[in-house]
N, C-alpha and C. Protein backbone atom coordinates (compact mmCIF):
# COMPACT_ATOMS: atom_id res chain seq x y z
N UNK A 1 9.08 -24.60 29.36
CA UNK A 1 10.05 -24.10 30.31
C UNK A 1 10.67 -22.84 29.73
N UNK A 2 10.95 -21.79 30.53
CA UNK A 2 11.39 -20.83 30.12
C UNK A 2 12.62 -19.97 31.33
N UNK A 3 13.08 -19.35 30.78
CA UNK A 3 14.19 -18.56 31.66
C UNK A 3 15.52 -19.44 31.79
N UNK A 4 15.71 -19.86 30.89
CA UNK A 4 17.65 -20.19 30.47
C UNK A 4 18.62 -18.78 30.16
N UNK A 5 19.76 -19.39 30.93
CA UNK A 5 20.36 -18.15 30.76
C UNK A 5 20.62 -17.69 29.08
N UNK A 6 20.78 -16.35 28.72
CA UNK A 6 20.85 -15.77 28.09
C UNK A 6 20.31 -16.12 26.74
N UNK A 7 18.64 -16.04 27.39
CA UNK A 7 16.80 -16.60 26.52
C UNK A 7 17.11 -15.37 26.35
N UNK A 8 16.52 -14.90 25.06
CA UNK A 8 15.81 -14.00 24.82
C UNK A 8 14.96 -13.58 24.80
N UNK A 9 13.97 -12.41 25.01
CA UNK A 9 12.27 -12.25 24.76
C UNK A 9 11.96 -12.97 23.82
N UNK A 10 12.61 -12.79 22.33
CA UNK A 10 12.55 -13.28 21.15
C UNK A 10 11.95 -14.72 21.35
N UNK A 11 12.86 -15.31 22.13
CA UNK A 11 13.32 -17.03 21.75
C UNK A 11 12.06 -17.14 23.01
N UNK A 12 11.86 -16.72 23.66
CA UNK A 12 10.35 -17.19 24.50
C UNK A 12 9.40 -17.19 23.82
N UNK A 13 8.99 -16.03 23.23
CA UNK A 13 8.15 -15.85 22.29
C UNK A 13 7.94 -16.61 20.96
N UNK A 14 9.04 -17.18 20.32
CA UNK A 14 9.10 -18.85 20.31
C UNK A 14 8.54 -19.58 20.38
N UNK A 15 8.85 -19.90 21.77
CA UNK A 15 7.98 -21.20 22.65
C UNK A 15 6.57 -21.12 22.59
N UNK A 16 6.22 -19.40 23.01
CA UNK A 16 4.25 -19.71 22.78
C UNK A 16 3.74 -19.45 21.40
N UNK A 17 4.57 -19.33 20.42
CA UNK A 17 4.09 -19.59 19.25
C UNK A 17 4.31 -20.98 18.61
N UNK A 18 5.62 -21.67 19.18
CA UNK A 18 5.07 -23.23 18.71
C UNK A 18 3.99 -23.64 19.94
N UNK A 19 3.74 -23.60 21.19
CA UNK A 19 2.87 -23.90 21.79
C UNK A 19 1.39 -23.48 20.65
N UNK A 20 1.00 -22.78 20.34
CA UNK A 20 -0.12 -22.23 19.33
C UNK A 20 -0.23 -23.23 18.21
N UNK A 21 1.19 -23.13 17.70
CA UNK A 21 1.04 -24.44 16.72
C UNK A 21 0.81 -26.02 17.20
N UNK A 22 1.38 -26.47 18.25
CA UNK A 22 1.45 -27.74 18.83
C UNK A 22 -0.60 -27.73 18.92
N UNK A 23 -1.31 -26.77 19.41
CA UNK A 23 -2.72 -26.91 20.00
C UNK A 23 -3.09 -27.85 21.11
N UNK A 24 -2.46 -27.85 22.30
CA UNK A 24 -2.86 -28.91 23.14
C UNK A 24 -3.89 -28.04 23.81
N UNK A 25 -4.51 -29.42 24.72
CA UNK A 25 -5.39 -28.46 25.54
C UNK A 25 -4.86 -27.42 26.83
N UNK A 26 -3.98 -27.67 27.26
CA UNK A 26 -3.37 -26.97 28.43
C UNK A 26 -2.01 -26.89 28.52
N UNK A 27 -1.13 -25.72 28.92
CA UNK A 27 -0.02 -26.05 28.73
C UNK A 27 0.66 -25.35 30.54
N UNK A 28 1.46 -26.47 30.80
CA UNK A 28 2.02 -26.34 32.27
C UNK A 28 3.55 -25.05 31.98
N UNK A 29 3.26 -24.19 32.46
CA UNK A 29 4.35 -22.76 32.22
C UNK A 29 5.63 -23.03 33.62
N UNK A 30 6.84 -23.36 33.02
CA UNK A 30 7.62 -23.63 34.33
C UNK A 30 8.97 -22.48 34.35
N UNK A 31 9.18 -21.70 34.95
CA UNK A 31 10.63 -21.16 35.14
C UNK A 31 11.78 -22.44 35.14
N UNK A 32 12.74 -21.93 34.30
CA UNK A 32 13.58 -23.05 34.69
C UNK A 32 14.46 -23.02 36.19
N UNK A 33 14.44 -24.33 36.54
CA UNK A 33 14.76 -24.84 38.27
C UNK A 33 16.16 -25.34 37.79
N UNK A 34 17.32 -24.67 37.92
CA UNK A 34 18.77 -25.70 37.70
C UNK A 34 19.15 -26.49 39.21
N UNK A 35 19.24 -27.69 38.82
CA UNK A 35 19.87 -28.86 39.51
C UNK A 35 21.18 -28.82 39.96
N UNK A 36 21.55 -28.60 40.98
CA UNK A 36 22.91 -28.75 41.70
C UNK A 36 23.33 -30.64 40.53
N UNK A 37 24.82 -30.46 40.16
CA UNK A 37 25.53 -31.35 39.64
C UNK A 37 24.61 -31.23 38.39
N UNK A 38 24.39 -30.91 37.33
CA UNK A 38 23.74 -30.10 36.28
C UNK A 38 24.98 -29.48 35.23
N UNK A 39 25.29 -29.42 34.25
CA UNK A 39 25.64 -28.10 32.94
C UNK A 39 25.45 -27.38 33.51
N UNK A 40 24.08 -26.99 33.28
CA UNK A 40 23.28 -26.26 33.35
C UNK A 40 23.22 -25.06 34.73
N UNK A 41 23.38 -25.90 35.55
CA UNK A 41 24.03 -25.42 37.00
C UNK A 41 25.07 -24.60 37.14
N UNK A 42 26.09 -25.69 36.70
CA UNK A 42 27.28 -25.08 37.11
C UNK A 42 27.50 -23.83 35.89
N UNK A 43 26.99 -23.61 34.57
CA UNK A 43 27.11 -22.32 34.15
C UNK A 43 26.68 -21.59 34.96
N UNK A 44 25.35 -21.95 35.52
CA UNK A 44 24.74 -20.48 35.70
C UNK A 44 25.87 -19.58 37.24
N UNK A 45 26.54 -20.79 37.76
CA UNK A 45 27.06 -20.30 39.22
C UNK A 45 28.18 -20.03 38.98
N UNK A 46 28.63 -19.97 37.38
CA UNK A 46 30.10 -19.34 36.77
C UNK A 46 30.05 -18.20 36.75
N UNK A 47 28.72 -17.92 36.17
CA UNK A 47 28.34 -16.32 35.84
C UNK A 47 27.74 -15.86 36.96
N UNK A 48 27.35 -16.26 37.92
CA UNK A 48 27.24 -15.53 39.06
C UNK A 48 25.54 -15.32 39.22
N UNK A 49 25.00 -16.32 38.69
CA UNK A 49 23.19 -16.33 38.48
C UNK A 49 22.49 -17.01 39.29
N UNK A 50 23.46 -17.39 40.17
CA UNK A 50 23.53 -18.60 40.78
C UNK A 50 24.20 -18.90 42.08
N UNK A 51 24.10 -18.65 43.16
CA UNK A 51 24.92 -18.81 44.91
C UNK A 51 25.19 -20.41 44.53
N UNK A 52 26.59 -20.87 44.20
CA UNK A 52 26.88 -22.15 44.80
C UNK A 52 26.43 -22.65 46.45
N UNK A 53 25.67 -24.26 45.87
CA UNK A 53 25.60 -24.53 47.66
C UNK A 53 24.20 -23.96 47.79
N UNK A 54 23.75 -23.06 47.34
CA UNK A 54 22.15 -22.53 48.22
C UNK A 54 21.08 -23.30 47.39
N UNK A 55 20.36 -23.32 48.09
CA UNK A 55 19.18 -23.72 47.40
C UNK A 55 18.30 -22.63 46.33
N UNK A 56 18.75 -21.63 47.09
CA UNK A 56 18.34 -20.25 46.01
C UNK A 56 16.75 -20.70 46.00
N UNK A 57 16.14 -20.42 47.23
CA UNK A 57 14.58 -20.75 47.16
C UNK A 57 13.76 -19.03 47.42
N UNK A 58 14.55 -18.15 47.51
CA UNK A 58 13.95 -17.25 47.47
C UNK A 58 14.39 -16.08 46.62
N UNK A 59 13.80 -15.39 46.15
CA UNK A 59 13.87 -14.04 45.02
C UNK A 59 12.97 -14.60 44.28
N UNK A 60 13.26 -13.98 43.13
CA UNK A 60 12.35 -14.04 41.80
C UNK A 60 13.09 -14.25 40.71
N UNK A 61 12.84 -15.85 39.70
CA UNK A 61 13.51 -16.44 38.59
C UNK A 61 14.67 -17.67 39.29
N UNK A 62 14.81 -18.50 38.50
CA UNK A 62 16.16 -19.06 39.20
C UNK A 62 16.08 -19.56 40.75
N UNK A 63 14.73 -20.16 40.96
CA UNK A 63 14.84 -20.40 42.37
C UNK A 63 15.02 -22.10 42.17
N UNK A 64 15.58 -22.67 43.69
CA UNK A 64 14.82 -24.01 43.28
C UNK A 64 14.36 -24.77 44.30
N UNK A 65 13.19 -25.85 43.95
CA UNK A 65 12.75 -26.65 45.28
C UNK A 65 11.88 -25.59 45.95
N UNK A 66 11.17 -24.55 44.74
CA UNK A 66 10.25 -23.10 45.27
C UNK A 66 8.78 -23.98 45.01
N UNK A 67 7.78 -23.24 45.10
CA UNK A 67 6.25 -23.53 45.07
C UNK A 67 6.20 -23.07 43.75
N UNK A 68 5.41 -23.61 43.04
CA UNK A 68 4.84 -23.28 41.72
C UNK A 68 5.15 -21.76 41.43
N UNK A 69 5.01 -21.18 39.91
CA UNK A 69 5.02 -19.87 39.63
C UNK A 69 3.70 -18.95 39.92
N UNK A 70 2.90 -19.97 40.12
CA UNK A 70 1.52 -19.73 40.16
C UNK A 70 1.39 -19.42 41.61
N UNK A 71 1.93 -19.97 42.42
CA UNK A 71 1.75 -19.97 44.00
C UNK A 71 2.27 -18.47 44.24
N UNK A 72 3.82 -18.72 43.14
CA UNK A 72 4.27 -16.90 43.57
C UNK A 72 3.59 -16.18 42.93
N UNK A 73 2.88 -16.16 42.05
CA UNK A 73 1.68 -15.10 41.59
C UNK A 73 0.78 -14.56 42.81
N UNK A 74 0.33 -15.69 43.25
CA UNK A 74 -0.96 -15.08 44.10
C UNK A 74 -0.28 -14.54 45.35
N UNK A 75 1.06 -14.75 45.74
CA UNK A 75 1.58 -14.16 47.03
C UNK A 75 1.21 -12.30 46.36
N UNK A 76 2.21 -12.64 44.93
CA UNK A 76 2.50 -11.13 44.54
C UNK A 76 1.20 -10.28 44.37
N UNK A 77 -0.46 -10.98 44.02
CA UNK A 77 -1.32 -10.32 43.49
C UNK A 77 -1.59 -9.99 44.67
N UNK A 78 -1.46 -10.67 45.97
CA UNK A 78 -1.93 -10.17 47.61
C UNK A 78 -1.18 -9.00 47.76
N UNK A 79 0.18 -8.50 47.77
CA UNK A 79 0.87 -7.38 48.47
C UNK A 79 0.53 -6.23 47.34
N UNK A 80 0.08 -6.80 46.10
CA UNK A 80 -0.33 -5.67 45.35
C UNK A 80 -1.44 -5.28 45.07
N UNK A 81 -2.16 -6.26 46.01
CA UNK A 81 -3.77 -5.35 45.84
C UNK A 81 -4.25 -4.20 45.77
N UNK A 82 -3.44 -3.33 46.14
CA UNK A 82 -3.76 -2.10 46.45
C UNK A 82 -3.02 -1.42 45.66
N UNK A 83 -2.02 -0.85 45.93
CA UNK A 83 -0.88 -0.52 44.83
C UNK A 83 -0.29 -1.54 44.04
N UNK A 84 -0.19 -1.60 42.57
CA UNK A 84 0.92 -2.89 42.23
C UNK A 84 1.56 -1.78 41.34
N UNK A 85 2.09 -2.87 41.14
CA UNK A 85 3.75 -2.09 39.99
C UNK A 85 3.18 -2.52 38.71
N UNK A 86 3.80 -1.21 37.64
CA UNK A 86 3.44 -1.36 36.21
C UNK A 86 3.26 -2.23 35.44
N UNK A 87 2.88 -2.88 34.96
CA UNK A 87 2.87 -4.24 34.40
C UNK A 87 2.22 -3.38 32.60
N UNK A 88 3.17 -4.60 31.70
CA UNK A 88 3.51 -4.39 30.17
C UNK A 88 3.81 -5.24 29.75
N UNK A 89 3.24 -5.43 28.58
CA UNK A 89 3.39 -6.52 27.65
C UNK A 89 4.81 -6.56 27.11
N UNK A 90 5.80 -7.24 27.43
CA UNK A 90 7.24 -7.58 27.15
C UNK A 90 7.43 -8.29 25.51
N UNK A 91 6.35 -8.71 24.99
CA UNK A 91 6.49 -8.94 23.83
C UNK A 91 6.38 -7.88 23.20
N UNK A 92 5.74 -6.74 23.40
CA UNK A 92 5.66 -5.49 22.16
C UNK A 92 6.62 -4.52 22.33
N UNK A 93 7.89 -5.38 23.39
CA UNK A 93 9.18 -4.45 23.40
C UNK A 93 10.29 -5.46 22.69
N UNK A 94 11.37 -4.90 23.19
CA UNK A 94 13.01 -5.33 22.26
C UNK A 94 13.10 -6.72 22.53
N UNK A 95 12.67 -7.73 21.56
CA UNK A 95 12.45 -9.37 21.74
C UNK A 95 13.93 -9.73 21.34
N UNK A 96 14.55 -8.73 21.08
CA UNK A 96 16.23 -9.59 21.55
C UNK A 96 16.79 -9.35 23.00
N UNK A 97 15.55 -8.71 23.48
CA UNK A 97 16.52 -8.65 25.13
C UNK A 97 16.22 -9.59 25.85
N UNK A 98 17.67 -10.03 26.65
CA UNK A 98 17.07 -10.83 27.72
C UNK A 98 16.94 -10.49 29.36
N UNK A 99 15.41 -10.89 29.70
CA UNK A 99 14.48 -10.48 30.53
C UNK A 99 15.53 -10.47 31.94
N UNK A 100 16.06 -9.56 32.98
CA UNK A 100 16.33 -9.79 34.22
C UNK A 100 15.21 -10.54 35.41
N UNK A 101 15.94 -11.14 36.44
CA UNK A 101 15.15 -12.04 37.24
C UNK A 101 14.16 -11.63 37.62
N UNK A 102 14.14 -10.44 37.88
CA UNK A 102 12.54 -10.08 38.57
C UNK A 102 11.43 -9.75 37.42
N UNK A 103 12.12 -9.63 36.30
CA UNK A 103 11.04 -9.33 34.54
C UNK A 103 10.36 -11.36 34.54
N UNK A 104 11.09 -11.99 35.20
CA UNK A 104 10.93 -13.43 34.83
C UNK A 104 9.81 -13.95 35.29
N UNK A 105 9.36 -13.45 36.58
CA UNK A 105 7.94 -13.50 36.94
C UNK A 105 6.82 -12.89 36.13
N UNK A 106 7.08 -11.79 36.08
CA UNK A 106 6.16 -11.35 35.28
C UNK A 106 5.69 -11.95 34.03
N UNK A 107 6.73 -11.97 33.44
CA UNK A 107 6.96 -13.16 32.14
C UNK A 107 6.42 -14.33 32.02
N UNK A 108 6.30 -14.96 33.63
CA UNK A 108 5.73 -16.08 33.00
C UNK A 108 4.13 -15.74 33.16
N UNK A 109 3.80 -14.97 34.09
CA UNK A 109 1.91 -14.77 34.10
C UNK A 109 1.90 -14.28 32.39
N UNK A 110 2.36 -13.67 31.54
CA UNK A 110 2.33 -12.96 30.47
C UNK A 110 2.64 -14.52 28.91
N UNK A 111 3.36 -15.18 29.63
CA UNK A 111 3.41 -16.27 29.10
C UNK A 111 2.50 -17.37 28.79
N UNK A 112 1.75 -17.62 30.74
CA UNK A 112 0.63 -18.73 31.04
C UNK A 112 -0.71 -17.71 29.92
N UNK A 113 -0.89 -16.37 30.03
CA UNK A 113 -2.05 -16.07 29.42
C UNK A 113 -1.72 -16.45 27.96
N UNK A 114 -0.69 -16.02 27.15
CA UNK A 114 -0.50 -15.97 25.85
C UNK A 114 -0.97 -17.62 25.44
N UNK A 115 -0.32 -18.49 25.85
CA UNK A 115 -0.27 -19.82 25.56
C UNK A 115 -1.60 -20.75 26.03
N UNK A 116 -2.06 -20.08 26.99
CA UNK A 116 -3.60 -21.01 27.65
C UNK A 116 -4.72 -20.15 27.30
N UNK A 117 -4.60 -18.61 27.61
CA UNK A 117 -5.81 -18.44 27.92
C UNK A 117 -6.09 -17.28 26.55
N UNK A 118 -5.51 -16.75 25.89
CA UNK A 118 -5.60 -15.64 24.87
C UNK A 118 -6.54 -16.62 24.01
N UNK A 119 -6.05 -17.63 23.41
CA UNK A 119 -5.99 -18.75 22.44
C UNK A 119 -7.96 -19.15 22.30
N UNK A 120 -8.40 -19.14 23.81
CA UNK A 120 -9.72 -19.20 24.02
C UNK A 120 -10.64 -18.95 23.33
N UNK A 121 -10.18 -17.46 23.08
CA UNK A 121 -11.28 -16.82 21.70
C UNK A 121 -10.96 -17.58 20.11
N UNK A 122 -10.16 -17.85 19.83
CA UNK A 122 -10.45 -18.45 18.24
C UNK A 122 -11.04 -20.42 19.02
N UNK A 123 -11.25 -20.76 20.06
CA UNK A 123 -11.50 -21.86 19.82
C UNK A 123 -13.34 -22.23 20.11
N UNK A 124 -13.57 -23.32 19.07
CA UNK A 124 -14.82 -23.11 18.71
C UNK A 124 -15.40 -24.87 19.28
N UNK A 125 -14.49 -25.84 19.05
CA UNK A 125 -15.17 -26.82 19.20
C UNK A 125 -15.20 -27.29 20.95
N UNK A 126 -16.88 -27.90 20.65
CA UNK A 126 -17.34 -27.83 22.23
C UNK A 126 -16.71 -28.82 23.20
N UNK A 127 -16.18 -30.21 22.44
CA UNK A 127 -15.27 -30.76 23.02
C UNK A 127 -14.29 -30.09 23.97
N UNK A 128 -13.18 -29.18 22.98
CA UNK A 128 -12.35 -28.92 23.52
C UNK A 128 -12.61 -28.07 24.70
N UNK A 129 -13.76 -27.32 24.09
CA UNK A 129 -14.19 -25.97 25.45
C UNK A 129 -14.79 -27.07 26.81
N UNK A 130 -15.53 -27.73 26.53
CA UNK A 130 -15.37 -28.43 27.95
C UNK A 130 -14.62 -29.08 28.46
N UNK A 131 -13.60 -29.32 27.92
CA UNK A 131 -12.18 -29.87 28.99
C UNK A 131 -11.89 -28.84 29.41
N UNK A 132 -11.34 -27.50 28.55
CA UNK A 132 -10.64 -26.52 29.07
C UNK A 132 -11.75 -25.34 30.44
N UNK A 133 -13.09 -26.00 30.41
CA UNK A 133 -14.02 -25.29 31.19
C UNK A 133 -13.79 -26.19 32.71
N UNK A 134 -13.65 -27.25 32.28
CA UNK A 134 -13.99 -27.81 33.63
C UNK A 134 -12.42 -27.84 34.12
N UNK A 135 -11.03 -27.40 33.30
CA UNK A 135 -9.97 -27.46 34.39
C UNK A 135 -10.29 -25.90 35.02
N UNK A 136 -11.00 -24.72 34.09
CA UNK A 136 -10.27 -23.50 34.65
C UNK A 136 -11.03 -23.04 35.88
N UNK A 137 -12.82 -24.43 35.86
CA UNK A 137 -13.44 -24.18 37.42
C UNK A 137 -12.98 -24.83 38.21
N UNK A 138 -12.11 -25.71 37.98
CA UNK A 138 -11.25 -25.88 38.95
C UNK A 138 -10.37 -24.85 39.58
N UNK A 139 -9.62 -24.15 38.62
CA UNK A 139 -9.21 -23.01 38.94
C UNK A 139 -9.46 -22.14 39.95
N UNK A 140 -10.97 -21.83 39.26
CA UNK A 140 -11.45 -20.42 39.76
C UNK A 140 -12.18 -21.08 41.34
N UNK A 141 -12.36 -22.11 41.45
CA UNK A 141 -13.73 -22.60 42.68
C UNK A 141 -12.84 -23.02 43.28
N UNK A 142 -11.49 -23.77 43.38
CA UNK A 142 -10.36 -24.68 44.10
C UNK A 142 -9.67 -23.81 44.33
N UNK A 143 -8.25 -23.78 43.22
CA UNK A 143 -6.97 -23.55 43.55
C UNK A 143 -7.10 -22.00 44.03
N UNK A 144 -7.49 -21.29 43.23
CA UNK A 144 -7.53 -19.65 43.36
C UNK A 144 -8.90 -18.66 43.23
N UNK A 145 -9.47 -18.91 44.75
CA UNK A 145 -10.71 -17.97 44.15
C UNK A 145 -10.24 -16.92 44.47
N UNK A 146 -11.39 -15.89 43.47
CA UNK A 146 -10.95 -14.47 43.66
C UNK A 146 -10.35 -14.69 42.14
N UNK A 147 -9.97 -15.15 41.39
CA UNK A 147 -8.97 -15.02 40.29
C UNK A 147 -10.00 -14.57 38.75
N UNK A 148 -9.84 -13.44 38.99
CA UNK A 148 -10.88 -12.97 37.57
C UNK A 148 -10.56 -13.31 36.10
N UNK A 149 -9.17 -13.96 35.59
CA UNK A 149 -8.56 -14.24 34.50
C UNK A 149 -9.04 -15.56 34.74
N UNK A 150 -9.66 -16.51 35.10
CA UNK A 150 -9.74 -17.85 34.53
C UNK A 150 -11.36 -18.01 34.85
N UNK A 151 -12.17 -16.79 35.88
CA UNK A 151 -13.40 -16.50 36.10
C UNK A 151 -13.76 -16.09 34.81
N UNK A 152 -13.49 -14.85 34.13
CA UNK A 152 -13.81 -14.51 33.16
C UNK A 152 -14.25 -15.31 31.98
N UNK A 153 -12.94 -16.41 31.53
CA UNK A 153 -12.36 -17.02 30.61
C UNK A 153 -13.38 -18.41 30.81
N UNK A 154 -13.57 -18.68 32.13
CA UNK A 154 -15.05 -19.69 32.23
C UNK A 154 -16.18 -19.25 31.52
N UNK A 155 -16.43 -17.94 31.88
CA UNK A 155 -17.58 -17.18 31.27
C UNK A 155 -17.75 -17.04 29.65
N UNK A 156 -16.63 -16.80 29.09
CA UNK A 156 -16.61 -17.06 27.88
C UNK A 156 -16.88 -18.17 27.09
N UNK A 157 -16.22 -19.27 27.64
CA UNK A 157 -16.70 -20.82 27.40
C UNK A 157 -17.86 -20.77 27.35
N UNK A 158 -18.37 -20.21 28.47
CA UNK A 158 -20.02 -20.91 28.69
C UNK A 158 -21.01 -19.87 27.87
N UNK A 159 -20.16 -18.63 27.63
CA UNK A 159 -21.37 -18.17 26.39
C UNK A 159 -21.07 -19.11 25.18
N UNK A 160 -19.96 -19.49 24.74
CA UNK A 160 -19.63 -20.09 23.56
C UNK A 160 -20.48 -21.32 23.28
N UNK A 161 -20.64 -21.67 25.12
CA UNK A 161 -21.89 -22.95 24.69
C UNK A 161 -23.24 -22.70 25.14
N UNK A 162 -23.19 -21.38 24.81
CA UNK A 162 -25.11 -21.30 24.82
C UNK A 162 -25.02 -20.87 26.35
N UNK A 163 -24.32 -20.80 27.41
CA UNK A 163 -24.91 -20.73 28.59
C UNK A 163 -25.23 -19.72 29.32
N UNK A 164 -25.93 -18.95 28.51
CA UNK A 164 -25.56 -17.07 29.25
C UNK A 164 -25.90 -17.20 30.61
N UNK A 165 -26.47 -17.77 31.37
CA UNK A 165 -26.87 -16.95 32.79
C UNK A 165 -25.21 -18.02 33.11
N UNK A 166 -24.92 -19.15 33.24
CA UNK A 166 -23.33 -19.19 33.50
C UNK A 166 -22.67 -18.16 33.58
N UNK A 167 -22.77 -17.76 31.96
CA UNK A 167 -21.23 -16.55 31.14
C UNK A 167 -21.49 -15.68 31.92
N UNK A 168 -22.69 -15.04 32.35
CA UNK A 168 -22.86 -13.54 33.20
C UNK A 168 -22.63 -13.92 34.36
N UNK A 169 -22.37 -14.81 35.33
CA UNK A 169 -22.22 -15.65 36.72
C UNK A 169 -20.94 -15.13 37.03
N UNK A 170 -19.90 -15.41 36.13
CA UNK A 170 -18.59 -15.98 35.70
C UNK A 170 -18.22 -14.37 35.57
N UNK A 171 -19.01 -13.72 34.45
CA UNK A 171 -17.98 -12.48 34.19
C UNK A 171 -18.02 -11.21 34.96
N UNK A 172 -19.62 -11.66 35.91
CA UNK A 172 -19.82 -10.58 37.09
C UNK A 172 -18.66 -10.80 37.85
N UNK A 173 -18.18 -12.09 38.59
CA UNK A 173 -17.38 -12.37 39.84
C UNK A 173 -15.80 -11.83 38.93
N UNK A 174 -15.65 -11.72 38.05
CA UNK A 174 -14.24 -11.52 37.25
C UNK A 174 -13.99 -10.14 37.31
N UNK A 175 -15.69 -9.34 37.32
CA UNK A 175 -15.26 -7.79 36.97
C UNK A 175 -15.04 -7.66 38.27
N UNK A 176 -16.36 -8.39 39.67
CA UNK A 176 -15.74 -7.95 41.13
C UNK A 176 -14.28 -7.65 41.30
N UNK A 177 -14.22 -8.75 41.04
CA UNK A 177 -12.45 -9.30 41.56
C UNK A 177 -11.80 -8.30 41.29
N UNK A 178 -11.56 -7.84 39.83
CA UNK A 178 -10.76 -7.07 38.56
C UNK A 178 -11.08 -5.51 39.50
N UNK A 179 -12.18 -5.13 39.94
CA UNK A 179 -12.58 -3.66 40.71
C UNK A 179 -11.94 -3.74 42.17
N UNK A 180 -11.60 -4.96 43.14
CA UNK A 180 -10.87 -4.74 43.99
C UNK A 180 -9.63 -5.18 44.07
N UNK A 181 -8.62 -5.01 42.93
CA UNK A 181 -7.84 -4.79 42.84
C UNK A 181 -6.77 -4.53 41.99
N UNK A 182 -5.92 -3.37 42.23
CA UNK A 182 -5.34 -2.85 41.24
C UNK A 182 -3.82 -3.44 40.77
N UNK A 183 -3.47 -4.96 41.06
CA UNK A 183 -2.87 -5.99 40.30
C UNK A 183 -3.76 -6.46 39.08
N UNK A 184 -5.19 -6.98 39.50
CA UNK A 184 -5.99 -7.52 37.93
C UNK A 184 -6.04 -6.05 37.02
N UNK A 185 -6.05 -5.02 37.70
CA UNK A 185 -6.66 -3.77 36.86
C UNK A 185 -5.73 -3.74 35.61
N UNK A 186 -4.33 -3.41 36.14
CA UNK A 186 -3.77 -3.24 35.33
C UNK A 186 -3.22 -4.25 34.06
N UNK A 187 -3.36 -5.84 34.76
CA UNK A 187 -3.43 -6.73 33.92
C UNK A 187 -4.52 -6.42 32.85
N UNK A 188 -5.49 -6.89 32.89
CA UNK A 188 -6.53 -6.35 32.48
C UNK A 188 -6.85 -5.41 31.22
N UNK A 189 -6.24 -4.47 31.88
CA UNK A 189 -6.03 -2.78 31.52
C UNK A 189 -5.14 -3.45 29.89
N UNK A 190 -3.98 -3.58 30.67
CA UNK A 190 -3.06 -4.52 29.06
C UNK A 190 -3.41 -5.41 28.61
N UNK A 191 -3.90 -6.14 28.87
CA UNK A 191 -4.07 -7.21 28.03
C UNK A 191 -5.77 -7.23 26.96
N UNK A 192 -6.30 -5.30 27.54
CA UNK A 192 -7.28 -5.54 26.68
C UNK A 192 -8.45 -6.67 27.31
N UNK A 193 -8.61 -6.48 28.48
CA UNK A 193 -9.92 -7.61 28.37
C UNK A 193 -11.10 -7.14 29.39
N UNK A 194 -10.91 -5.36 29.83
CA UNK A 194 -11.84 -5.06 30.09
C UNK A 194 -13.76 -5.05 29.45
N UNK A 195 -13.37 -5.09 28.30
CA UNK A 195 -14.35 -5.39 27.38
C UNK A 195 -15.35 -6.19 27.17
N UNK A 196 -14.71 -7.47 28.09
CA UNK A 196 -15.36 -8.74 27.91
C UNK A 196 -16.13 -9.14 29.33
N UNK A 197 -15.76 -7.93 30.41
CA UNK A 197 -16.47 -8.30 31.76
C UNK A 197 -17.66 -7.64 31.40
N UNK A 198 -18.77 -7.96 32.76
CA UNK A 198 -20.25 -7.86 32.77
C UNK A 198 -20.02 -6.36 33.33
């Protein structure tokens, strides 16, 4: 969970480095949701982070009783297909600042990669790569097609296990995706993983 009031970049960055140390296979990335009758709550609606009374189900950070972060990803990767907004790695800036609500989205796609999917490349045993293969075709074939970050990241698995005509399957449909549109581009672009498409 991440986005408590006055988190720091620092103190997130934290979290996905004990996540790294913990090594599970998957890790669920949540904005924090404050509970009406809560601490936690009622700070945040002291300081004004917070509409007493609303459900606060819409903006960005701090919502609650919203759809997954993931759900608001793919709204945001749709209106930015075409044009998106700058996107930057928030860890290789001032990790004592803390992130404003609309940095909090971003944060967490920058989060879910650091903690699930970066990690991919140092892992070697085939066990683990086939659990983590068969949730992320779930991913890519179910929850979100079109999604070149967990297309790709299949592809990699499956060279790791010998499977090249898979890995090239996987990293063709990742570069498609990644070429029509300029939300993956620039992800992409930062995070360094043009390299690894077909």
């Amino acid at each position: 969970m991440m986005g408590f009031p006055k988190e720091t970049l620092g103190q997130i960055y934290d979290t996905v480095k004990l996540a790294h140390k913990m090594n599970l296979d998957w890790y669920t990335v949540q904005l924090l949701t404050p509970l009406p009758s809560t601490a936690i709550y009622n700070e945040m609606v002291e300081e004004g982070m917070i509409e007493d009374g609303s459900l606060n189900t819409e903006g960005e950070g701090f919502t609650m009783f919203s759809v997954r972060e993931s759900e608001r990803q793919r709204r945001k990767e749709k209106k930015q297909k075409f044009t998106a907004k700058e996107f930057y790695n928030m860890f290789e800036r001032e990790l004592d600042r803390v992130p404003s609500k609309p940095e909090l989205s971003e944060l967490w796609f920058l989060v879910d990669y650091e903690i699930n999917y970066r990690r991919i490349f140092d892992i070697n045993d085939e066990t683990k790569l086939e659990k983590i293969k068969n949730f992320l075709v779930d991913i890519s074939d179910r929850m979100t097609f079109g999604n070149p970050l967990s297309n790709l990241f299949v592809g990699i698995i499956e060279e790791k296990l010998g499977n090249t005509e898979e890995a090239n399957d996987r990293k063709t449909a990742a570069s498609k995706f990644v070429q029509e549109s300029d939300y993956w581009k620039k992800r992409f672009d930062v995070l360094g993983l043009e390299e690894f498409l077909c």
